[in-house]
PDB file of N, CA and C in Angstrom:
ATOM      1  N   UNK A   1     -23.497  41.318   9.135  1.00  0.00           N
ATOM      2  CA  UNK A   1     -23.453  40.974   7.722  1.00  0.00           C
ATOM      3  C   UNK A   1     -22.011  41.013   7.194  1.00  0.00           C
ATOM      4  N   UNK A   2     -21.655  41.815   7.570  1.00  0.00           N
ATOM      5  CA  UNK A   2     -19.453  42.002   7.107  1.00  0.00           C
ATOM      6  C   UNK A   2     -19.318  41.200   7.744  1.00  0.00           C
ATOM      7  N   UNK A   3     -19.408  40.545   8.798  1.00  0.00           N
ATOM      8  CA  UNK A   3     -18.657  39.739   9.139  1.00  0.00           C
ATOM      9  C   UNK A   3     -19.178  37.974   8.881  1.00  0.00           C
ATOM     10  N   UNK A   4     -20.017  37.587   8.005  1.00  0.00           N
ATOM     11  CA  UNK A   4     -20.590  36.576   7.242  1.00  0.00           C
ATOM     12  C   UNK A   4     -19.836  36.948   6.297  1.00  0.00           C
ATOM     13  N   UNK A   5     -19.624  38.003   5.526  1.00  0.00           N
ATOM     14  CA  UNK A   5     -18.954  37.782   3.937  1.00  0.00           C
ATOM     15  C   UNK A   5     -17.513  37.538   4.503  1.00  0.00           C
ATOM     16  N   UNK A   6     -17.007  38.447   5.204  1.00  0.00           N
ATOM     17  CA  UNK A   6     -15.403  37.929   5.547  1.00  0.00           C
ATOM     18  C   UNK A   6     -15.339  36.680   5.683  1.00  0.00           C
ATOM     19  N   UNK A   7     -15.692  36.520   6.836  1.00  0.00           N
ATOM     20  CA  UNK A   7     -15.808  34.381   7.139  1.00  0.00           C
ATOM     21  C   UNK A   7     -16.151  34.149   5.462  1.00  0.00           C
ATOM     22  N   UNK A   8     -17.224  33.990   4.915  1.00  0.00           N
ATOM     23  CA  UNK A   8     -17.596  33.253   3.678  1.00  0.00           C
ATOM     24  C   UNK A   8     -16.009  33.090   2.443  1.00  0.00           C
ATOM     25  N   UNK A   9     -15.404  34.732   2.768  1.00  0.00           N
ATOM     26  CA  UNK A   9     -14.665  34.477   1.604  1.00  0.00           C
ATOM     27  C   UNK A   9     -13.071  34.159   2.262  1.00  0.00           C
ATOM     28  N   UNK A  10     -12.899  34.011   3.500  1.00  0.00           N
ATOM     29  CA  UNK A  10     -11.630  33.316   4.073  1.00  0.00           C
ATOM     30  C   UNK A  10     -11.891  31.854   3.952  1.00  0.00           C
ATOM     31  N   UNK A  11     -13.072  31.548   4.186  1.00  0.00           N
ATOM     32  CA  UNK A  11     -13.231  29.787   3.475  1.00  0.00           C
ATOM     33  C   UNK A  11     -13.218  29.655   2.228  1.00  0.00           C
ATOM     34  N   UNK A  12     -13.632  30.547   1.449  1.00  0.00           N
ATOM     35  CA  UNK A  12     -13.507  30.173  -0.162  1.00  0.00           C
ATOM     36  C   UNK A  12     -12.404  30.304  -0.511  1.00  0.00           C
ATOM     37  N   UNK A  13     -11.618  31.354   0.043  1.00  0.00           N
ATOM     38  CA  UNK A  13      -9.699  31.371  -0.916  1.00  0.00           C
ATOM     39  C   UNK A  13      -9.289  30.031  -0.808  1.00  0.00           C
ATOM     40  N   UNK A  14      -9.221  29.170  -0.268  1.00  0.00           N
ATOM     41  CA  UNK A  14      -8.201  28.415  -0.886  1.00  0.00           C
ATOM     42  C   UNK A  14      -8.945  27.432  -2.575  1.00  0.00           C
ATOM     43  N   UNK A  15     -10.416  27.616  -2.194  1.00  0.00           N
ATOM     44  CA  UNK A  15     -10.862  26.951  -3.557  1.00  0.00           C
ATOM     45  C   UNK A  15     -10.403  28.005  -4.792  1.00  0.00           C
ATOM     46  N   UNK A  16      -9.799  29.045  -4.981  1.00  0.00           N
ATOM     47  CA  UNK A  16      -9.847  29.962  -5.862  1.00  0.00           C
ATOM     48  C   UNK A  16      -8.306  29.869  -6.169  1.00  0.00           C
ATOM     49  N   UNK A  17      -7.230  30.040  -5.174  1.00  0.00           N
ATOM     50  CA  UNK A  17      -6.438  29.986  -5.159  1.00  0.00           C
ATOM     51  C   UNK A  17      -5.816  28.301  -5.472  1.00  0.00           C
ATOM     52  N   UNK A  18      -5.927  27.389  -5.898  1.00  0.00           N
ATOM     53  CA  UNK A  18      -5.564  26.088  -6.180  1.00  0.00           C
ATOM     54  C   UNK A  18      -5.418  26.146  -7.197  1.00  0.00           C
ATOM     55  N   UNK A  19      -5.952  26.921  -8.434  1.00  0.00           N
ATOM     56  CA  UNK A  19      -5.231  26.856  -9.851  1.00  0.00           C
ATOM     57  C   UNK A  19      -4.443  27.825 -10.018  1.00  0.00           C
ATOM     58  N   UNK A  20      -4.022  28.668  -9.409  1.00  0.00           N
ATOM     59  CA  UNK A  20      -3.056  29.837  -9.338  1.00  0.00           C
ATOM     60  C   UNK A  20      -1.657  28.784 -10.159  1.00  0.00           C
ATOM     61  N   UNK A  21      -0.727  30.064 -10.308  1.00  0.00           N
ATOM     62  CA  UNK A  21       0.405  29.400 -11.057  1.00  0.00           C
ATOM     63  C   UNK A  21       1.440  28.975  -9.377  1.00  0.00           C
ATOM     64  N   UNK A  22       2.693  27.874 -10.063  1.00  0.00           N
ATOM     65  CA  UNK A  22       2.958  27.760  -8.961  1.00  0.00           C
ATOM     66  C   UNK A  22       3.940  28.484  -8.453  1.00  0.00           C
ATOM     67  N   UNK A  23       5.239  28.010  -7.159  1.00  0.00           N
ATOM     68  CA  UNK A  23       6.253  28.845  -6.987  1.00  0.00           C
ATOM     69  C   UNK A  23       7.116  28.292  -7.437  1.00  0.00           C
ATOM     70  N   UNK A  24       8.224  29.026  -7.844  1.00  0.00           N
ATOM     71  CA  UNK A  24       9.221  28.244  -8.501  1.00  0.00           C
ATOM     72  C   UNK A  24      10.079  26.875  -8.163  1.00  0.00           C
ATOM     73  N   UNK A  25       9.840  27.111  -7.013  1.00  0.00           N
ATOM     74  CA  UNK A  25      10.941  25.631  -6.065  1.00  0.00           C
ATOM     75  C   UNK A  25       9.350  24.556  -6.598  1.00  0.00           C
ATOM     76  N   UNK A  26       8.307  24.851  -6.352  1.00  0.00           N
ATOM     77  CA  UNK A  26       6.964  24.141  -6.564  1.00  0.00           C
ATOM     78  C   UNK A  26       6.914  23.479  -8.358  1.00  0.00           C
ATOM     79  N   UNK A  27       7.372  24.604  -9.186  1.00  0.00           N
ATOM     80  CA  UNK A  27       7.053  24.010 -10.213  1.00  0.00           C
ATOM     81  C   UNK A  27       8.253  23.290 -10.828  1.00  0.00           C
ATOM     82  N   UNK A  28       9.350  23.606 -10.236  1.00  0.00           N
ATOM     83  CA  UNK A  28      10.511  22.833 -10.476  1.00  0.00           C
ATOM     84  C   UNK A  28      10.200  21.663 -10.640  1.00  0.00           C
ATOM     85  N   UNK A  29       9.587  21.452  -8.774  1.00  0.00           N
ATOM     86  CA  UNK A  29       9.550  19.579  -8.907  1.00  0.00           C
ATOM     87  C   UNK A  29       8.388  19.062  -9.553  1.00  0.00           C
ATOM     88  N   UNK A  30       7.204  20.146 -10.481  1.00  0.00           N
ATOM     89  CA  UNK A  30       6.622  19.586 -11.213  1.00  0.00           C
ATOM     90  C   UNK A  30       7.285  19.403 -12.125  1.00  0.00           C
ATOM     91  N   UNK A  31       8.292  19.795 -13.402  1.00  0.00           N
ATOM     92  CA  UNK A  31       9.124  19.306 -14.230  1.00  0.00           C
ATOM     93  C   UNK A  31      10.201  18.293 -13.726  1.00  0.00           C
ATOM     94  N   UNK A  32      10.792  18.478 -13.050  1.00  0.00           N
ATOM     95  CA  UNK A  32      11.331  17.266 -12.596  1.00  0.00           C
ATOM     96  C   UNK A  32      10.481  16.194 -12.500  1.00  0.00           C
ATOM     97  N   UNK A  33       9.420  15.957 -12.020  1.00  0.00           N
ATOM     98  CA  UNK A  33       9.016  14.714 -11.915  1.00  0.00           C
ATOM     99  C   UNK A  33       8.647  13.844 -12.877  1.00  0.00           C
ATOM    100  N   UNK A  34       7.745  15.054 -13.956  1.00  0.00           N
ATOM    101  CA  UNK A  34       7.756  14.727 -15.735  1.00  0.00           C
ATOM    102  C   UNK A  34       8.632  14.201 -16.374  1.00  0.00           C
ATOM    103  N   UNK A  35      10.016  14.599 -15.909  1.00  0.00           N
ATOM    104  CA  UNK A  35      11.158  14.572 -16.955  1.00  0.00           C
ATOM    105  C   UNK A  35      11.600  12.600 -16.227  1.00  0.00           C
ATOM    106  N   UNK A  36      11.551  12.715 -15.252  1.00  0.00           N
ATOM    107  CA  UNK A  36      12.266  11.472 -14.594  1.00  0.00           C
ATOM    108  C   UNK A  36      10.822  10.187 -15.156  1.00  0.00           C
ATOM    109  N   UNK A  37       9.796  10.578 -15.004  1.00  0.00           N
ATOM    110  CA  UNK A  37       8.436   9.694 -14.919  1.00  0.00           C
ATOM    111  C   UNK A  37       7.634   9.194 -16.298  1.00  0.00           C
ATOM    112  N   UNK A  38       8.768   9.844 -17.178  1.00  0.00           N
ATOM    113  CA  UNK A  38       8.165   9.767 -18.580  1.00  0.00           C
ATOM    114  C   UNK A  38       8.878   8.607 -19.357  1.00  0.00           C
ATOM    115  N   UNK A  39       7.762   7.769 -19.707  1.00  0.00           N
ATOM    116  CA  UNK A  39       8.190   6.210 -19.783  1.00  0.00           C
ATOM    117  C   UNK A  39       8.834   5.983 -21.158  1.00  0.00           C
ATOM    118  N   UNK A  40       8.982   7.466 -22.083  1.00  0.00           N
ATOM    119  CA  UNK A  40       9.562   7.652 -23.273  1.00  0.00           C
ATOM    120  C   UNK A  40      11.033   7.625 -22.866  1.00  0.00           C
ATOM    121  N   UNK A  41      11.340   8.341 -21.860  1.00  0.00           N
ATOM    122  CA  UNK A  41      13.060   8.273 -21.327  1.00  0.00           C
ATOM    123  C   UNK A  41      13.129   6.939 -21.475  1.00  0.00           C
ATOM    124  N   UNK A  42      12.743   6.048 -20.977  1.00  0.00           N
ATOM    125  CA  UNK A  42      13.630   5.115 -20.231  1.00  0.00           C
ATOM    126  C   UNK A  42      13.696   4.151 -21.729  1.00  0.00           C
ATOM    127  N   UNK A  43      13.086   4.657 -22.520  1.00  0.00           N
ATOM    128  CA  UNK A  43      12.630   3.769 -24.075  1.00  0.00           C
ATOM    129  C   UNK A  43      14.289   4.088 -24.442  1.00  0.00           C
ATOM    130  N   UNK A  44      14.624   5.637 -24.714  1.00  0.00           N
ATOM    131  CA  UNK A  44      15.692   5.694 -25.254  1.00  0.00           C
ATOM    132  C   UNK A  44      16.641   5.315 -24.799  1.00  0.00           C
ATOM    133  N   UNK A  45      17.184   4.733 -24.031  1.00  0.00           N
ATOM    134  CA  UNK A  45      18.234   4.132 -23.519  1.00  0.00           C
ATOM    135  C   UNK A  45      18.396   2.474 -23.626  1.00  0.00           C
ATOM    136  N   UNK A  46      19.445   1.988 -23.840  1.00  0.00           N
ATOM    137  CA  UNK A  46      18.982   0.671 -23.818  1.00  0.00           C
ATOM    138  C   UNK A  46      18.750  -0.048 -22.269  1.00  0.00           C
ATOM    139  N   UNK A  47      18.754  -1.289 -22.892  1.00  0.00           N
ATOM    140  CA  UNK A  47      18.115  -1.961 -21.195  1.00  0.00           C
ATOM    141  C   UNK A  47      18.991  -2.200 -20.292  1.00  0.00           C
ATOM    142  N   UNK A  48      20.293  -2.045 -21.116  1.00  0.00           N
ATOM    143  CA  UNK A  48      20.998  -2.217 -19.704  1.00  0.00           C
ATOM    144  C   UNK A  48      21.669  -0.798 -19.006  1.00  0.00           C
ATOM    145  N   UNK A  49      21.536   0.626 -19.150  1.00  0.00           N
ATOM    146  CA  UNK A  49      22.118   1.782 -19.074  1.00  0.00           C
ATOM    147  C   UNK A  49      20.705   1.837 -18.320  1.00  0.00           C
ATOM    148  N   UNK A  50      21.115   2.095 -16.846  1.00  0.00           N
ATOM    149  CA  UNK A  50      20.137   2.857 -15.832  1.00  0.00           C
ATOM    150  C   UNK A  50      20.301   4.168 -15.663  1.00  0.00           C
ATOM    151  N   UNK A  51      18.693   4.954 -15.318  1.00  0.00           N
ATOM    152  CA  UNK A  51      19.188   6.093 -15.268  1.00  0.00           C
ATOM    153  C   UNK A  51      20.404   6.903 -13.843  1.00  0.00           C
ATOM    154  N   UNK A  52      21.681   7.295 -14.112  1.00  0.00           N
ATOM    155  CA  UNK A  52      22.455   7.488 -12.950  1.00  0.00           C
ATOM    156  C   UNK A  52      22.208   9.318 -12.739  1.00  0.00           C
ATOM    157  N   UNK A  53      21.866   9.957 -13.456  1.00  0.00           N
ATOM    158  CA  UNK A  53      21.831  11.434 -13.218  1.00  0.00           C
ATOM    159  C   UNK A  53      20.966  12.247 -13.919  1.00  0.00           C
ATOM    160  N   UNK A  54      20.561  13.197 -12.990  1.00  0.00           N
ATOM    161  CA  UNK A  54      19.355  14.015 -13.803  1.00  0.00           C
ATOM    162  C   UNK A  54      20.010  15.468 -13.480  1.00  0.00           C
ATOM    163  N   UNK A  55      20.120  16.770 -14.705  1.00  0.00           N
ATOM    164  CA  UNK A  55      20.880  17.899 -14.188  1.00  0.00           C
ATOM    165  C   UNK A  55      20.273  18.429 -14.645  1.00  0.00           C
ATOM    166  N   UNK A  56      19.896  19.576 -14.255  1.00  0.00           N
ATOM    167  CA  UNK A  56      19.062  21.084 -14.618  1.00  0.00           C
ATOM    168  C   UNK A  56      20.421  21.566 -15.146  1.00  0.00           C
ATOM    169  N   UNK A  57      20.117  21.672 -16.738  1.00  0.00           N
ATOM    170  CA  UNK A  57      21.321  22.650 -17.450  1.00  0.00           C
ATOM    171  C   UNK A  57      20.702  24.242 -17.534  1.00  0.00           C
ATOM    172  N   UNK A  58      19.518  24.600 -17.996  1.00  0.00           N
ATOM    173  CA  UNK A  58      19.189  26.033 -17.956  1.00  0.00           C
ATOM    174  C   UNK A  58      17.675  25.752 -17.892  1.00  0.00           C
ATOM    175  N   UNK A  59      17.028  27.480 -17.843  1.00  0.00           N
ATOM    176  CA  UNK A  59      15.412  27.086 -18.256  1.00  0.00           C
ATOM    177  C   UNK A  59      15.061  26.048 -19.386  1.00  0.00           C
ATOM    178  N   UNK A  60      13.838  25.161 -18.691  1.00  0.00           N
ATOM    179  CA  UNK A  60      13.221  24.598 -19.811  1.00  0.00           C
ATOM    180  C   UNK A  60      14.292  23.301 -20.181  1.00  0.00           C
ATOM    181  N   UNK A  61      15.696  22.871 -19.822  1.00  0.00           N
ATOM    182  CA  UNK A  61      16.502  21.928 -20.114  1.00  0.00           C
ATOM    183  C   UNK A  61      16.778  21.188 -19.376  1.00  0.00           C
ATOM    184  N   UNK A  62      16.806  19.963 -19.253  1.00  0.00           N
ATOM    185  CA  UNK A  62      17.173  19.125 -18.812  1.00  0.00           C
ATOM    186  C   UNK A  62      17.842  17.944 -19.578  1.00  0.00           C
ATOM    187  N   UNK A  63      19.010  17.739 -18.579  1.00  0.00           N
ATOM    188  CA  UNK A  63      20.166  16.108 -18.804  1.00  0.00           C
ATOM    189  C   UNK A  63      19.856  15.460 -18.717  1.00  0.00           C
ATOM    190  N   UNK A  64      19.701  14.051 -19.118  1.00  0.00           N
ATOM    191  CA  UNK A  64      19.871  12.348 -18.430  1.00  0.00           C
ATOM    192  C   UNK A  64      20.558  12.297 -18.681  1.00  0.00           C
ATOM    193  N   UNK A  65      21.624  11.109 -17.472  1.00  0.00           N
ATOM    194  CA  UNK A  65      22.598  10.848 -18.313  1.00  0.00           C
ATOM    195  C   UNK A  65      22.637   9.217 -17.305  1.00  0.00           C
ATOM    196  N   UNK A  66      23.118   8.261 -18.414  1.00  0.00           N
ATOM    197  CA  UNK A  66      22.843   7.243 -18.192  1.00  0.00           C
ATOM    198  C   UNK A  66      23.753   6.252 -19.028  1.00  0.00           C
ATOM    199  N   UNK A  67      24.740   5.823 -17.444  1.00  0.00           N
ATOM    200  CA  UNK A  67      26.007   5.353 -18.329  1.00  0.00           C
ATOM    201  C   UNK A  67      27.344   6.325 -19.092  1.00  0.00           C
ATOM    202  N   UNK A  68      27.440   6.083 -20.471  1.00  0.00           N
ATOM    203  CA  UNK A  68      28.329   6.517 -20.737  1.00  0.00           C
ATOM    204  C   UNK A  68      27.635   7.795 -21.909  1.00  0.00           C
ATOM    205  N   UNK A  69      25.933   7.722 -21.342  1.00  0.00           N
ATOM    206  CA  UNK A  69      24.679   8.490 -22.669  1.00  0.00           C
ATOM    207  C   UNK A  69      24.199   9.345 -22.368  1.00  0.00           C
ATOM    208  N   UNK A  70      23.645  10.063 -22.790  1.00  0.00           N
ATOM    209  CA  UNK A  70      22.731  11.035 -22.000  1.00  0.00           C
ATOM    210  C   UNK A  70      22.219  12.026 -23.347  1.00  0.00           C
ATOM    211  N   UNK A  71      21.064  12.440 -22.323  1.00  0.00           N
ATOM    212  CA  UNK A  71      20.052  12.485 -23.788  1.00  0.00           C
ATOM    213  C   UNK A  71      19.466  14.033 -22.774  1.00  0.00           C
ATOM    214  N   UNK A  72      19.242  15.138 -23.933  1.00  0.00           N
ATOM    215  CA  UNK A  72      18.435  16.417 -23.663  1.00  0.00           C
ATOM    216  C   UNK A  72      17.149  16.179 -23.412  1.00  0.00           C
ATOM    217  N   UNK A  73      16.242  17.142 -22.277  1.00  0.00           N
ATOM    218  CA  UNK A  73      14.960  16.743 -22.582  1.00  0.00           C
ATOM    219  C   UNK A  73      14.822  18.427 -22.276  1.00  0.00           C
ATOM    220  N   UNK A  74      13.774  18.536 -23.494  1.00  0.00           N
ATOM    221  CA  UNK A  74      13.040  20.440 -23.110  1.00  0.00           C
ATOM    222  C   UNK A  74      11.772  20.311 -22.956  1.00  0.00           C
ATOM    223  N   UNK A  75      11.762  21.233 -22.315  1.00  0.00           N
ATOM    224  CA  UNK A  75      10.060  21.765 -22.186  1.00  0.00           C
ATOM    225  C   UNK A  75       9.832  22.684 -22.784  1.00  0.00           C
ATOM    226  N   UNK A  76       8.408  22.558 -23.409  1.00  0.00           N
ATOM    227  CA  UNK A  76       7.862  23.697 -24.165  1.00  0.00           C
ATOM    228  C   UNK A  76       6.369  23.769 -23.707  1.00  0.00           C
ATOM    229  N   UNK A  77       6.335  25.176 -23.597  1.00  0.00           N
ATOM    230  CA  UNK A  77       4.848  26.017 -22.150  1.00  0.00           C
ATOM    231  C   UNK A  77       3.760  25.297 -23.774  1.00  0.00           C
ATOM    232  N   UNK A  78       2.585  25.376 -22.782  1.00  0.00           N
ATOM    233  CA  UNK A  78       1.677  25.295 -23.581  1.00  0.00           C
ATOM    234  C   UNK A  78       0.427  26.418 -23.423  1.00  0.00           C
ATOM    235  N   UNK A  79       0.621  27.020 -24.640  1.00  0.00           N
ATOM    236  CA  UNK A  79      -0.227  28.557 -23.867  1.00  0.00           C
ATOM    237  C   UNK A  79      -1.605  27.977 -23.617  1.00  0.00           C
ATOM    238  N   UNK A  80      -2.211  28.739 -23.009  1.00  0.00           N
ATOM    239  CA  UNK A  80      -3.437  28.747 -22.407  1.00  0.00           C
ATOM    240  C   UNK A  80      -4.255  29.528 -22.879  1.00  0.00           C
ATOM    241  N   UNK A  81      -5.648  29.435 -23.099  1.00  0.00           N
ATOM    242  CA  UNK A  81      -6.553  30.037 -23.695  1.00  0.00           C
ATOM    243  C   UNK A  81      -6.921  31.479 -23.507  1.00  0.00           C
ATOM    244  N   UNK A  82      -7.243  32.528 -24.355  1.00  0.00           N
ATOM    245  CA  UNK A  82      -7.170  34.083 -23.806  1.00  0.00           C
ATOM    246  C   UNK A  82      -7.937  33.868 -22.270  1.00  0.00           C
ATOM    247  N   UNK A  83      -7.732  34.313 -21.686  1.00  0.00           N
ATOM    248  CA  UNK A  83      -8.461  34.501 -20.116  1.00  0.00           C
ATOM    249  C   UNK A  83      -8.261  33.784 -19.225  1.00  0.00           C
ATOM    250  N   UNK A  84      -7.651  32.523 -19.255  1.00  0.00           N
ATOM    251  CA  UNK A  84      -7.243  31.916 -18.400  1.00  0.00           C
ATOM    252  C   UNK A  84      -6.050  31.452 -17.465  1.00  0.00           C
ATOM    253  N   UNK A  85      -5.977  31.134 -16.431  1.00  0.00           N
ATOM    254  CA  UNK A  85      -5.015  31.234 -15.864  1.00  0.00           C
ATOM    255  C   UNK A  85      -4.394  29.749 -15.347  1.00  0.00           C
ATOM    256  N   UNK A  86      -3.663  29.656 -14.385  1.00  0.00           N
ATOM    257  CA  UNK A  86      -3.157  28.743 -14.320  1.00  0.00           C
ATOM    258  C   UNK A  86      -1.794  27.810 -13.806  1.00  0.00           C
ATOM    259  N   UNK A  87      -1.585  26.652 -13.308  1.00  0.00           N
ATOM    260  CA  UNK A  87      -0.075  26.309 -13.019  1.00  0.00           C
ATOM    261  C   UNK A  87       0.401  25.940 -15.124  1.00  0.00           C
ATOM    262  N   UNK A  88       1.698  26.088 -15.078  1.00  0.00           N
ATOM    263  CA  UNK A  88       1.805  26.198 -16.203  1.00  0.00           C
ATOM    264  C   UNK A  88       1.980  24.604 -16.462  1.00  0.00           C
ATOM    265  N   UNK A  89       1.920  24.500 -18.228  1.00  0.00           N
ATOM    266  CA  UNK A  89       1.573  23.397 -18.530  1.00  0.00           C
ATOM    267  C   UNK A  89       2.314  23.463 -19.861  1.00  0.00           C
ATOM    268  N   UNK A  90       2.886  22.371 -19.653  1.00  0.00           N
ATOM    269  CA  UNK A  90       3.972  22.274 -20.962  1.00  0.00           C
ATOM    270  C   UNK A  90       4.109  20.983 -21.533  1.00  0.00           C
ATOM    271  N   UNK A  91       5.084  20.685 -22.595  1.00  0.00           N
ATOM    272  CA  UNK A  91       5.164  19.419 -23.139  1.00  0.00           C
ATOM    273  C   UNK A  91       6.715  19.080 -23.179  1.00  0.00           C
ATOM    274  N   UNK A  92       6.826  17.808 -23.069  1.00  0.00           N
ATOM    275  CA  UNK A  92       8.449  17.339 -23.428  1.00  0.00           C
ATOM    276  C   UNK A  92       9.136  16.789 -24.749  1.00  0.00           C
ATOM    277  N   UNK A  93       9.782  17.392 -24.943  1.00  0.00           N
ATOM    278  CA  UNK A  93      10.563  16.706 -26.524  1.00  0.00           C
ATOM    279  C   UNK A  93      12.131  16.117 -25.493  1.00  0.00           C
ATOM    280  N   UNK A  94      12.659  15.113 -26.591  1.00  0.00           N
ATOM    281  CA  UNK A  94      13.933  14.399 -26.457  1.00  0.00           C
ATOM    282  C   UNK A  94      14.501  14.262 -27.523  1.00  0.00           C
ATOM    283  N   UNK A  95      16.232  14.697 -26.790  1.00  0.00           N
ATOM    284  CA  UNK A  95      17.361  14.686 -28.240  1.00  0.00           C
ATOM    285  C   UNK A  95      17.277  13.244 -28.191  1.00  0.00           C
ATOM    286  N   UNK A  96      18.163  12.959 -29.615  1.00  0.00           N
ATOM    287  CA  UNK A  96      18.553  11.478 -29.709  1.00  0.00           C
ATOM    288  C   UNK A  96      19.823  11.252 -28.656  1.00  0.00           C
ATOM    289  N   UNK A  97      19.988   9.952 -27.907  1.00  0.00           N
ATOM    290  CA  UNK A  97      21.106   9.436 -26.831  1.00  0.00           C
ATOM    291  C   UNK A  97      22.389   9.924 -27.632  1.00  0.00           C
ATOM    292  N   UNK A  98      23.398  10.838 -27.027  1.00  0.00           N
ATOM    293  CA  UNK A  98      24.851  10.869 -27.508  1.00  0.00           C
ATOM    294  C   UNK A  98      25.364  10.303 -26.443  1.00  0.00           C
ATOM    295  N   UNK A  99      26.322   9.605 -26.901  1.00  0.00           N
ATOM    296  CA  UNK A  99      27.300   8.246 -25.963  1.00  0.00           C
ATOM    297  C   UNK A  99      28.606   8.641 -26.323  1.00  0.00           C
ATOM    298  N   UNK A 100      29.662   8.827 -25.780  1.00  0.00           N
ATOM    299  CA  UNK A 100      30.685   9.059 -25.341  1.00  0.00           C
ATOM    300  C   UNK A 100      31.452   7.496 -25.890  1.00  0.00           C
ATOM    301  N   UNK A 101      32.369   8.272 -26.452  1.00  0.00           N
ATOM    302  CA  UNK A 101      33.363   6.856 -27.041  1.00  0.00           C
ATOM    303  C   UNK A 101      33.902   5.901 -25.557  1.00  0.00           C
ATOM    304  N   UNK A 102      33.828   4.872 -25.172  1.00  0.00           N
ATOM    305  CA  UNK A 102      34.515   4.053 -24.293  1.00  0.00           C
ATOM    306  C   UNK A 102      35.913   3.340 -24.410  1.00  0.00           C
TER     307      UNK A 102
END
């Protein structure tokens, strides 16, 4: 019988463990991918300024910079309901493009 529940619950961890929060190198490239994939960036820029660089300035901040422009993007967590857990989940705001005199 112990050894049915062991087996039972070495097959169940990974269903339990999949909403766990993530690791940091892990959730990095979940914000990164947000920040690059969000079809609001590419609005603020005009059409001809491609995006050339993406820089992690601190927690929660991120650069574009594109051309001679580049525009802030933050994240802000989105709490989660008492009891629950989770990979974290946030939202993106954007500064307005500052451009560099040419």
């Amino acid at each position: 019988m112990k050894k049915n529940i062991v087996c039972f619950l070495l097959l169940a961890l990974p269903f339990f463990s999949s909403h766990a929060a993530l690791r940091g190198d892990g959730q990095r490239k979940v914000e990164f991918r947000a920040v690059i994939e969000n079809l609001d960036l590419t609005k603020s820029f005009s059409y001809w300024q491609l995006i050339e660089r993406v820089e992690y300035v601190s927690p929660d901040l991120y650069r574009i910079h594109a051309g001679q422009c580049f525009i802030d993007v933050s994240l802000t967590t989105i709490p989660f309901p008492e009891g629950y857990v989770g990979a974290r989940q946030f939202k993106l705001s954007y500064s307005e493009a500052q451009c560099r005199e040419e």
